[in-house]
PDB file of N, CA and C in Angstrom:
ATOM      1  N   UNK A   1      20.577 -21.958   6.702  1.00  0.00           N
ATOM      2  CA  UNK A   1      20.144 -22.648   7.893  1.00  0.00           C
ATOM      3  C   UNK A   1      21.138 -23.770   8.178  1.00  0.00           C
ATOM      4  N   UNK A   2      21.536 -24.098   9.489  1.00  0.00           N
ATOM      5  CA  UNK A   2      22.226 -25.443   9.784  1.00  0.00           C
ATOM      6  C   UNK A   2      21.635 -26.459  10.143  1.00  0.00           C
ATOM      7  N   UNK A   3      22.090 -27.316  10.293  1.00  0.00           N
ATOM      8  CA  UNK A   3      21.816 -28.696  10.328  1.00  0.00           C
ATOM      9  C   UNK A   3      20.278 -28.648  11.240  1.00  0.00           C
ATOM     10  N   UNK A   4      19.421 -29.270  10.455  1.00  0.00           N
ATOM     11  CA  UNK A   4      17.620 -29.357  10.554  1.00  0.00           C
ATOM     12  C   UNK A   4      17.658 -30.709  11.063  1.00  0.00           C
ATOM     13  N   UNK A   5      16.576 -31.208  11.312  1.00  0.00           N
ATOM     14  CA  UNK A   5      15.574 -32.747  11.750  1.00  0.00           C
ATOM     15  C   UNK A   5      14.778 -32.601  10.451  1.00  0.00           C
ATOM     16  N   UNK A   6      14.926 -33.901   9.909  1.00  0.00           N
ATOM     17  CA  UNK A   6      14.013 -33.931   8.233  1.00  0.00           C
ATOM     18  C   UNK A   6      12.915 -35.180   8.771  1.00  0.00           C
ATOM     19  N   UNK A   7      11.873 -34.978   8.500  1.00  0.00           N
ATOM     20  CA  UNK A   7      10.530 -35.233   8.894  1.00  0.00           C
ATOM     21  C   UNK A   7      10.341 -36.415   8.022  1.00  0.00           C
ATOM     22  N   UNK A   8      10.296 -37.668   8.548  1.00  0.00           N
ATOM     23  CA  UNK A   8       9.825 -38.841   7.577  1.00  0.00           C
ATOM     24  C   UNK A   8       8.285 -38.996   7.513  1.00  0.00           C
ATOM     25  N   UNK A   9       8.018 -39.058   6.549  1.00  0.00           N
ATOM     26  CA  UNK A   9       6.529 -39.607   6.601  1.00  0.00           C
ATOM     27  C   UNK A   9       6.191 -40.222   5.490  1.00  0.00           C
ATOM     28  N   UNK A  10       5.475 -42.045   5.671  1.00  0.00           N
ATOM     29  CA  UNK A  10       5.350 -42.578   4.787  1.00  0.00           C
ATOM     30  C   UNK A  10       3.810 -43.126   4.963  1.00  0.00           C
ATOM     31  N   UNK A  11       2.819 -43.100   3.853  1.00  0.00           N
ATOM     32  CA  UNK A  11       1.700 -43.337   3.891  1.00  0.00           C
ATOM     33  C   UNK A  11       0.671 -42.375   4.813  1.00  0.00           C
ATOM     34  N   UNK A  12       1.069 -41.325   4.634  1.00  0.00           N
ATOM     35  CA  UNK A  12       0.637 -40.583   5.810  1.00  0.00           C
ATOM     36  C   UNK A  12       0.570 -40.195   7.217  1.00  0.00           C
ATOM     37  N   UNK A  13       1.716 -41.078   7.213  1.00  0.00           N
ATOM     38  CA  UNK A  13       2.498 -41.592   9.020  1.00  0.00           C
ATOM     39  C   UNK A  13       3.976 -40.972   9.070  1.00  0.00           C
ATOM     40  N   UNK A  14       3.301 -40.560  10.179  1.00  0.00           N
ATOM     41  CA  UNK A  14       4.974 -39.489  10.501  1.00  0.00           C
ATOM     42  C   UNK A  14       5.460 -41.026  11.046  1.00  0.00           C
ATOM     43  N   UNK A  15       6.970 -41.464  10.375  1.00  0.00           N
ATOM     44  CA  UNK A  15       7.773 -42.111  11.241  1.00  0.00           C
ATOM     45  C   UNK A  15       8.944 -41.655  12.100  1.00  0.00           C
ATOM     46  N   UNK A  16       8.847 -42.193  13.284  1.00  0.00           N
ATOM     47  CA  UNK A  16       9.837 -41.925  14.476  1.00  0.00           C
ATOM     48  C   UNK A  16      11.193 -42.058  13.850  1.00  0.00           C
ATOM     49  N   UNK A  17      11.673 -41.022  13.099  1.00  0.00           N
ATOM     50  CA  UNK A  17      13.092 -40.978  12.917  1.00  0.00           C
ATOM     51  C   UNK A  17      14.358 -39.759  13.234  1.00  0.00           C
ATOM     52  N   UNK A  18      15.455 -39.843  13.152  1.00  0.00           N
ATOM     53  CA  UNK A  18      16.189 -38.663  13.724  1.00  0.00           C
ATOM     54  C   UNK A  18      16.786 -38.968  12.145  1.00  0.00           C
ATOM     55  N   UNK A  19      16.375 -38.221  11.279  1.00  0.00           N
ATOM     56  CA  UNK A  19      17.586 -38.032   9.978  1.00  0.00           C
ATOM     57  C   UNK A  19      17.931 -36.291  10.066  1.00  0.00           C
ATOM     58  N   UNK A  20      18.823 -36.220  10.042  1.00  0.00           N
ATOM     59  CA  UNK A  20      19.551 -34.733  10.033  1.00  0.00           C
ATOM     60  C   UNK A  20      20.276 -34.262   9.001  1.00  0.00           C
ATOM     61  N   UNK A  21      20.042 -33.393   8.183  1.00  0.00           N
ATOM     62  CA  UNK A  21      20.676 -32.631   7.639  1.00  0.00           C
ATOM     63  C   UNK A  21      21.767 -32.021   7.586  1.00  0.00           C
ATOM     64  N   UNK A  22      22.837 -31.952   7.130  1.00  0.00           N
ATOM     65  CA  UNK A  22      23.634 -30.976   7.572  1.00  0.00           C
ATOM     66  C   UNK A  22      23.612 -29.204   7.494  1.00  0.00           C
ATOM     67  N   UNK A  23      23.021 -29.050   6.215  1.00  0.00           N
ATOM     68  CA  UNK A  23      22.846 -27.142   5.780  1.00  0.00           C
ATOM     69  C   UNK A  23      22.101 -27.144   4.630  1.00  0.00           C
ATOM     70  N   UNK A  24      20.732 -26.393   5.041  1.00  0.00           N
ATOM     71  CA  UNK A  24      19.884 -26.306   3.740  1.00  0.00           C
ATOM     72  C   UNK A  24      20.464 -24.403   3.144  1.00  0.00           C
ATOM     73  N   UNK A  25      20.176 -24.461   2.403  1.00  0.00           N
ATOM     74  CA  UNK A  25      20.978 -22.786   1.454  1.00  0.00           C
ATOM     75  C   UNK A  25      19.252 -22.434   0.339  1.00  0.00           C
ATOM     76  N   UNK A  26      19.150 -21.018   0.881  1.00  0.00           N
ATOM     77  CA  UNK A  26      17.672 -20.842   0.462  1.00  0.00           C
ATOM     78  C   UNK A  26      16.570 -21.017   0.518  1.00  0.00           C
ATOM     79  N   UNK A  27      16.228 -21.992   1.387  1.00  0.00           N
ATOM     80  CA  UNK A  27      15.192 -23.348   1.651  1.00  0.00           C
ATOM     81  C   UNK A  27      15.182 -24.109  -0.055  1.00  0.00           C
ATOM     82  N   UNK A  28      16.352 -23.951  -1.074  1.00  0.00           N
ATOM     83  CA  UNK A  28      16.003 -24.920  -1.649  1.00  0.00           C
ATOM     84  C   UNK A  28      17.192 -25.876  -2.649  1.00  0.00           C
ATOM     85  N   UNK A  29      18.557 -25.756  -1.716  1.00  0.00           N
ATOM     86  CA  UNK A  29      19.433 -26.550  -1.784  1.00  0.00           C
ATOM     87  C   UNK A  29      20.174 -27.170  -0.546  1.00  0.00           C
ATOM     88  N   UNK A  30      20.244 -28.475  -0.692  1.00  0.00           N
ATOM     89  CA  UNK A  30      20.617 -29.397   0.483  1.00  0.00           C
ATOM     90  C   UNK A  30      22.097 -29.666   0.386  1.00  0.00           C
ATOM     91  N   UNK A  31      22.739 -29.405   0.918  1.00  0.00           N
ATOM     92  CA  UNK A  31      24.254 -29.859   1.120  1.00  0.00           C
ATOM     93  C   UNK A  31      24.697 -31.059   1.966  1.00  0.00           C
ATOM     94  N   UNK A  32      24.805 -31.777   1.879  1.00  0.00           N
ATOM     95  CA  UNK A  32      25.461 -33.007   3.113  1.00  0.00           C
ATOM     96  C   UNK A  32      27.060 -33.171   3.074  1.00  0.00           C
ATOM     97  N   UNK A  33      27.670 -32.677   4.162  1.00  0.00           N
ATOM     98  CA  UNK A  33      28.957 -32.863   4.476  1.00  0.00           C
ATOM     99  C   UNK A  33      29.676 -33.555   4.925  1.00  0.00           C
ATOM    100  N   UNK A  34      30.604 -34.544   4.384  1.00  0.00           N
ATOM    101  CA  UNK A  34      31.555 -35.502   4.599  1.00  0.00           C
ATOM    102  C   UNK A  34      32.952 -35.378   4.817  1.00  0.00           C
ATOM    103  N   UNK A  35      33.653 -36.061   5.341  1.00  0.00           N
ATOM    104  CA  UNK A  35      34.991 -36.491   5.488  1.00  0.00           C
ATOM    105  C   UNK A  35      35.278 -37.518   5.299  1.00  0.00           C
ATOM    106  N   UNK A  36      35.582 -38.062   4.393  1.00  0.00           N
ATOM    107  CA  UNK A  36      35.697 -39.584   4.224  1.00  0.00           C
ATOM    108  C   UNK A  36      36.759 -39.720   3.367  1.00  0.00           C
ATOM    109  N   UNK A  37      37.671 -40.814   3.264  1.00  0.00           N
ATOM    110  CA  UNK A  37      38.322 -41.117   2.159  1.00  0.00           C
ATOM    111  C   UNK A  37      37.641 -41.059   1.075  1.00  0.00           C
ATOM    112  N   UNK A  38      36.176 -41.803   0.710  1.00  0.00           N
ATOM    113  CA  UNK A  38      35.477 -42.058  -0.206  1.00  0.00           C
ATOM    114  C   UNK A  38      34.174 -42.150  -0.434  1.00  0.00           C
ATOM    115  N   UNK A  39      33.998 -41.327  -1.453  1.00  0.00           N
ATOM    116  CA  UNK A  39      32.632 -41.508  -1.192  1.00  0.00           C
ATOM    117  C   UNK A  39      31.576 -42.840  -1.833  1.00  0.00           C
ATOM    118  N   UNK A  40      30.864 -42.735  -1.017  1.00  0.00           N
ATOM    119  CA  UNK A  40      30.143 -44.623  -1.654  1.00  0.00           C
ATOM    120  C   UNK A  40      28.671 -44.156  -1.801  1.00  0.00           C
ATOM    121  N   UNK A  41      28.238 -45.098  -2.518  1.00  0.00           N
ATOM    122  CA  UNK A  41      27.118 -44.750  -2.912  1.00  0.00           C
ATOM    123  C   UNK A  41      25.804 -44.865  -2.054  1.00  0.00           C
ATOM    124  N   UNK A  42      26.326 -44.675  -0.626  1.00  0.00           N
ATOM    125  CA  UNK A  42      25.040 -44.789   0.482  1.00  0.00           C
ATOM    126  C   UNK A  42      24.974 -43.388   0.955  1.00  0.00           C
ATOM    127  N   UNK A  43      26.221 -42.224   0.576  1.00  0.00           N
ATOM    128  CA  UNK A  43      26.588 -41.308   0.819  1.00  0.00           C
ATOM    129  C   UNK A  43      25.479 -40.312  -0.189  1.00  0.00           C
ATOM    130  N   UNK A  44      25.714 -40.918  -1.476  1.00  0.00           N
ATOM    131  CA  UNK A  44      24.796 -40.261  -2.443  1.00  0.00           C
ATOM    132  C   UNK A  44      23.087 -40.456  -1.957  1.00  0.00           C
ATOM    133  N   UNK A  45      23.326 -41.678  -1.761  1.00  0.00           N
ATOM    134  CA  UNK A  45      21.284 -42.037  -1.322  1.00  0.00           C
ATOM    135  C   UNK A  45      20.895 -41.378  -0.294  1.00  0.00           C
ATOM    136  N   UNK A  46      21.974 -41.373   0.868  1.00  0.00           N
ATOM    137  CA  UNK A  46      21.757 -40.251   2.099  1.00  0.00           C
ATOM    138  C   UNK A  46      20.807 -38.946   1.227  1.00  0.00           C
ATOM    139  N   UNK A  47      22.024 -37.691   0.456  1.00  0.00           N
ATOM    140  CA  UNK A  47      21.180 -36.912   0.018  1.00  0.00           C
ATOM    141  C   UNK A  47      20.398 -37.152  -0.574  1.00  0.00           C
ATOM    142  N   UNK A  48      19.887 -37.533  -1.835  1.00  0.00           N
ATOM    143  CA  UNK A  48      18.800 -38.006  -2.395  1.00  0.00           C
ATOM    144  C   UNK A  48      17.580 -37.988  -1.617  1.00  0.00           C
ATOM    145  N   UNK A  49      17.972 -38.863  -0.720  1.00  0.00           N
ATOM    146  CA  UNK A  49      16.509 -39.242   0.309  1.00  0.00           C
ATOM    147  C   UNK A  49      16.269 -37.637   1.218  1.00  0.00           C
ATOM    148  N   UNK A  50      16.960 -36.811   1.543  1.00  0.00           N
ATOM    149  CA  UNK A  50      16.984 -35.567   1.989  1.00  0.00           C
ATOM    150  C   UNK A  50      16.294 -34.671   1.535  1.00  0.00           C
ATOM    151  N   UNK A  51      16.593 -34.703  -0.279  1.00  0.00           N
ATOM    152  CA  UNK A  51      15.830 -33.665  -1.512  1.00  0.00           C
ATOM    153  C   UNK A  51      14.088 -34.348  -1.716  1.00  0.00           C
ATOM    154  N   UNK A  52      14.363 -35.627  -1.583  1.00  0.00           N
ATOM    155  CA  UNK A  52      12.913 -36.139  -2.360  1.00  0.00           C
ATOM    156  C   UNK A  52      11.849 -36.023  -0.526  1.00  0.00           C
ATOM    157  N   UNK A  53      12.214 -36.362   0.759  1.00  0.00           N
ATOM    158  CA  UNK A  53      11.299 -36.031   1.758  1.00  0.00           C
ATOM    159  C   UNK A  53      11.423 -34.670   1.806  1.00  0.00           C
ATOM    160  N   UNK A  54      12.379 -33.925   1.553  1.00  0.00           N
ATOM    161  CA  UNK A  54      12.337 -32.130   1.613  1.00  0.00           C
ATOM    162  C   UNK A  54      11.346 -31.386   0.363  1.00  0.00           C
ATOM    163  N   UNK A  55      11.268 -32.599  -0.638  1.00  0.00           N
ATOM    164  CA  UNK A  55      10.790 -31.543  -2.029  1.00  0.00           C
ATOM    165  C   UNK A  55      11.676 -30.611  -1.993  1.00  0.00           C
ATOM    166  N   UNK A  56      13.267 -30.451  -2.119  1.00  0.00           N
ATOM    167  CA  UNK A  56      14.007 -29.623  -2.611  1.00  0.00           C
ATOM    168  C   UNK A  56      14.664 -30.068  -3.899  1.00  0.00           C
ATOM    169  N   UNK A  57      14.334 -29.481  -4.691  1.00  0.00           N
ATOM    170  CA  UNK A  57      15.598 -29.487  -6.453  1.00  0.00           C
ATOM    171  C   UNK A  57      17.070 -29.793  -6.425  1.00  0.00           C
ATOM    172  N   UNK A  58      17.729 -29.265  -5.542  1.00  0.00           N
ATOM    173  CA  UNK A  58      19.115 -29.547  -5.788  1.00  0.00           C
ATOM    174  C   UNK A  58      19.806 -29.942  -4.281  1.00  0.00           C
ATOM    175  N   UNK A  59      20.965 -30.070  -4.629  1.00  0.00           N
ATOM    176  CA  UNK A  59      21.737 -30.803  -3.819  1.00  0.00           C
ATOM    177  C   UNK A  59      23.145 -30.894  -3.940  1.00  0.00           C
ATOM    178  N   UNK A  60      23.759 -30.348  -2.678  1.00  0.00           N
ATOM    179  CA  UNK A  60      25.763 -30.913  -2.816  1.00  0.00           C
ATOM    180  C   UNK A  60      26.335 -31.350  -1.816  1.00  0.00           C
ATOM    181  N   UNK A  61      26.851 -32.458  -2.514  1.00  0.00           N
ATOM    182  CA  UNK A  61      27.290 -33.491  -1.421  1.00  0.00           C
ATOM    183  C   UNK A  61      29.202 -32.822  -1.561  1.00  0.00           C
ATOM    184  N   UNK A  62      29.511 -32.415  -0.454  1.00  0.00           N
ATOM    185  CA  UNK A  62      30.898 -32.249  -0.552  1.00  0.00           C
ATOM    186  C   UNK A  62      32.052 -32.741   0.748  1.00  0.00           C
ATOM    187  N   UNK A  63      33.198 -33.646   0.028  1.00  0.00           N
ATOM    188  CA  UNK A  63      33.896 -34.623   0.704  1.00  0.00           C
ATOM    189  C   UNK A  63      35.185 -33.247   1.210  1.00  0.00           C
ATOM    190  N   UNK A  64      35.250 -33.301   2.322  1.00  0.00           N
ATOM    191  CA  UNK A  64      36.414 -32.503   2.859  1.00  0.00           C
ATOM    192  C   UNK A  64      37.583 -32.971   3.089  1.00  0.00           C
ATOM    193  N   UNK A  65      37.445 -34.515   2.892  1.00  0.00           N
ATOM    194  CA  UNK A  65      38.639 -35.564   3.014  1.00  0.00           C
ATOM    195  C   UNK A  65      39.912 -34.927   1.645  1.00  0.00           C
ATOM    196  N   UNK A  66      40.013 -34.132   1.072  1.00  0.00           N
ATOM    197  CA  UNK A  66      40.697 -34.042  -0.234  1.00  0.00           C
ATOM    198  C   UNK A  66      41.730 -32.944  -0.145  1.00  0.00           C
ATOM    199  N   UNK A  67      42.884 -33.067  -0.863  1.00  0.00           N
ATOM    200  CA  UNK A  67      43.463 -31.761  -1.529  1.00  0.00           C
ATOM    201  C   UNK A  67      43.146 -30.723  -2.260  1.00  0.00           C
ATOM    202  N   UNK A  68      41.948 -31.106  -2.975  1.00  0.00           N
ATOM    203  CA  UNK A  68      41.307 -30.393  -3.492  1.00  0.00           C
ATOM    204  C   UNK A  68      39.728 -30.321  -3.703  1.00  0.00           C
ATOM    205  N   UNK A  69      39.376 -29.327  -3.071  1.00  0.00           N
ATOM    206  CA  UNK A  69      38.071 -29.251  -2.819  1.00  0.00           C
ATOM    207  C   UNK A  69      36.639 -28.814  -4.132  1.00  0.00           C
ATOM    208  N   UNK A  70      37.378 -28.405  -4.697  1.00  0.00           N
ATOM    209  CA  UNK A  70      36.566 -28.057  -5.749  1.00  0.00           C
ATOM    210  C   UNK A  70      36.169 -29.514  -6.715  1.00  0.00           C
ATOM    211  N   UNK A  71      37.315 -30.448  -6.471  1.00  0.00           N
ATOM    212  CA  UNK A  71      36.967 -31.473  -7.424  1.00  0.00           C
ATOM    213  C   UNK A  71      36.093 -32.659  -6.524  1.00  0.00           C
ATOM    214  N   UNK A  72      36.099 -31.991  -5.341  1.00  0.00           N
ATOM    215  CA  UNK A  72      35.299 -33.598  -3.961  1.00  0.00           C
ATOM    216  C   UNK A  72      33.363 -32.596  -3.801  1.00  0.00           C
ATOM    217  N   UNK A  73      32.863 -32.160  -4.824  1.00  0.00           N
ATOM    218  CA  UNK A  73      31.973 -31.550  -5.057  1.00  0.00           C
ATOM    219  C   UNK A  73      30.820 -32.374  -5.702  1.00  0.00           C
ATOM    220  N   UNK A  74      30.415 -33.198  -5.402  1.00  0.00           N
ATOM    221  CA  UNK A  74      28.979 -33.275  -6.489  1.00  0.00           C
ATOM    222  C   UNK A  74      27.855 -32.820  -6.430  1.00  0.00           C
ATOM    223  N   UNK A  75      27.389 -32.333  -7.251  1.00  0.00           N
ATOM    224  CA  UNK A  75      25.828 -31.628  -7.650  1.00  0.00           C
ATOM    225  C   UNK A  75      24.899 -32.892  -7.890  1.00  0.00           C
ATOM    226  N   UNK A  76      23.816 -32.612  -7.312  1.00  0.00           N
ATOM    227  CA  UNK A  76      22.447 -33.467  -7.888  1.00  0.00           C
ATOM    228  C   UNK A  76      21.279 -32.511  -7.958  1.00  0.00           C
ATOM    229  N   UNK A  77      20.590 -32.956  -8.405  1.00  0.00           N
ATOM    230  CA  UNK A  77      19.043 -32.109  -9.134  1.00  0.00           C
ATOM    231  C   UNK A  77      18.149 -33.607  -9.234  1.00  0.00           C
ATOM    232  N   UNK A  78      16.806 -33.572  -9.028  1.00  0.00           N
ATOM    233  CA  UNK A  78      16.118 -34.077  -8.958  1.00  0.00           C
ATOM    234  C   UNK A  78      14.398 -33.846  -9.998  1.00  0.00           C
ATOM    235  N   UNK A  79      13.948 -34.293  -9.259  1.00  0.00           N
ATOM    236  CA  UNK A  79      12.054 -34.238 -10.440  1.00  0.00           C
ATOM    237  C   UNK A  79      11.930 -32.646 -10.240  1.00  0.00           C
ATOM    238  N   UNK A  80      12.535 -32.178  -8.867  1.00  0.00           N
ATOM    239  CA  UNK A  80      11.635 -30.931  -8.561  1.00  0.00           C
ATOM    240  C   UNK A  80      12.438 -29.443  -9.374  1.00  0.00           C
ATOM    241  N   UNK A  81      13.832 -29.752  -9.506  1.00  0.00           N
ATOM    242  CA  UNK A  81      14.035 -28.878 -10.315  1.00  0.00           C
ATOM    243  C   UNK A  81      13.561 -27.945 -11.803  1.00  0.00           C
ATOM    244  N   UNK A  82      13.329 -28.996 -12.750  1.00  0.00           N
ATOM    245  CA  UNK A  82      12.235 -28.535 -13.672  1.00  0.00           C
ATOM    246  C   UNK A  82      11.073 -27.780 -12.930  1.00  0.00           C
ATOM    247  N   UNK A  83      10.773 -27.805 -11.796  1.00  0.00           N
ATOM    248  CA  UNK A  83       9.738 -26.928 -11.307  1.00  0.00           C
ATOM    249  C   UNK A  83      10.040 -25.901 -10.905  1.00  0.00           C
ATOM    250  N   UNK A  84      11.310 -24.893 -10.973  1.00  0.00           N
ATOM    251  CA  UNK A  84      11.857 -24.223 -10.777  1.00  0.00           C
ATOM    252  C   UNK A  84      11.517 -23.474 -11.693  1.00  0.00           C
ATOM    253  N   UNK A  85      11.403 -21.628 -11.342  1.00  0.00           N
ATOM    254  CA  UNK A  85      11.406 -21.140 -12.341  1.00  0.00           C
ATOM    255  C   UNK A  85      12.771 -20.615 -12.963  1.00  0.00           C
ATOM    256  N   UNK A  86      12.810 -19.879 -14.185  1.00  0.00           N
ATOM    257  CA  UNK A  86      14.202 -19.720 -15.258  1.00  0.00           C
ATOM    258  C   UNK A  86      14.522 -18.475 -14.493  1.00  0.00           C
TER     259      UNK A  86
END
């Protein structure tokens, strides 16, 4: 799927927000895509906050800013992975 509208809701209140996704894979890995020189750690909380309102397990944040792409890759996993089956 490409880039979704991710649904905030806190205390039982949908809040009025536009957070977007870039590409969910399976309905149960989140990817967020960058270009940046660098990545900072608001980049990481972006996804994070994506997996934990999605209840999705995993997550890859990948920087296209690079020569090499395989190494501008990070993986995250969260609470919900252990709920995954083997």
């Amino acid at each position: 799927m490409r880039q979704m509208t991710v649904p905030v809701i806190y205390k039982n209140i949908q809040v009025q927000a536009e957070l977007k996704l870039d590409v969910m894979v399976n309905d149960s890995v989140i990817v967020e895509l960058k270009a940046v020189e660098q990545i900072h750690p608001i980049h990481e909380a972006q996804l994070l906050t994506y997996m934990k309102l999605l209840k999705k397990p995993k997550g890859l944040l990948i920087n296209f800013h690079t020569d090499n792409i395989t190494r501008s890759i990070k993986p995250f996993v969260n609470e919900y992975f252990s709920a995954l089956p083997d």
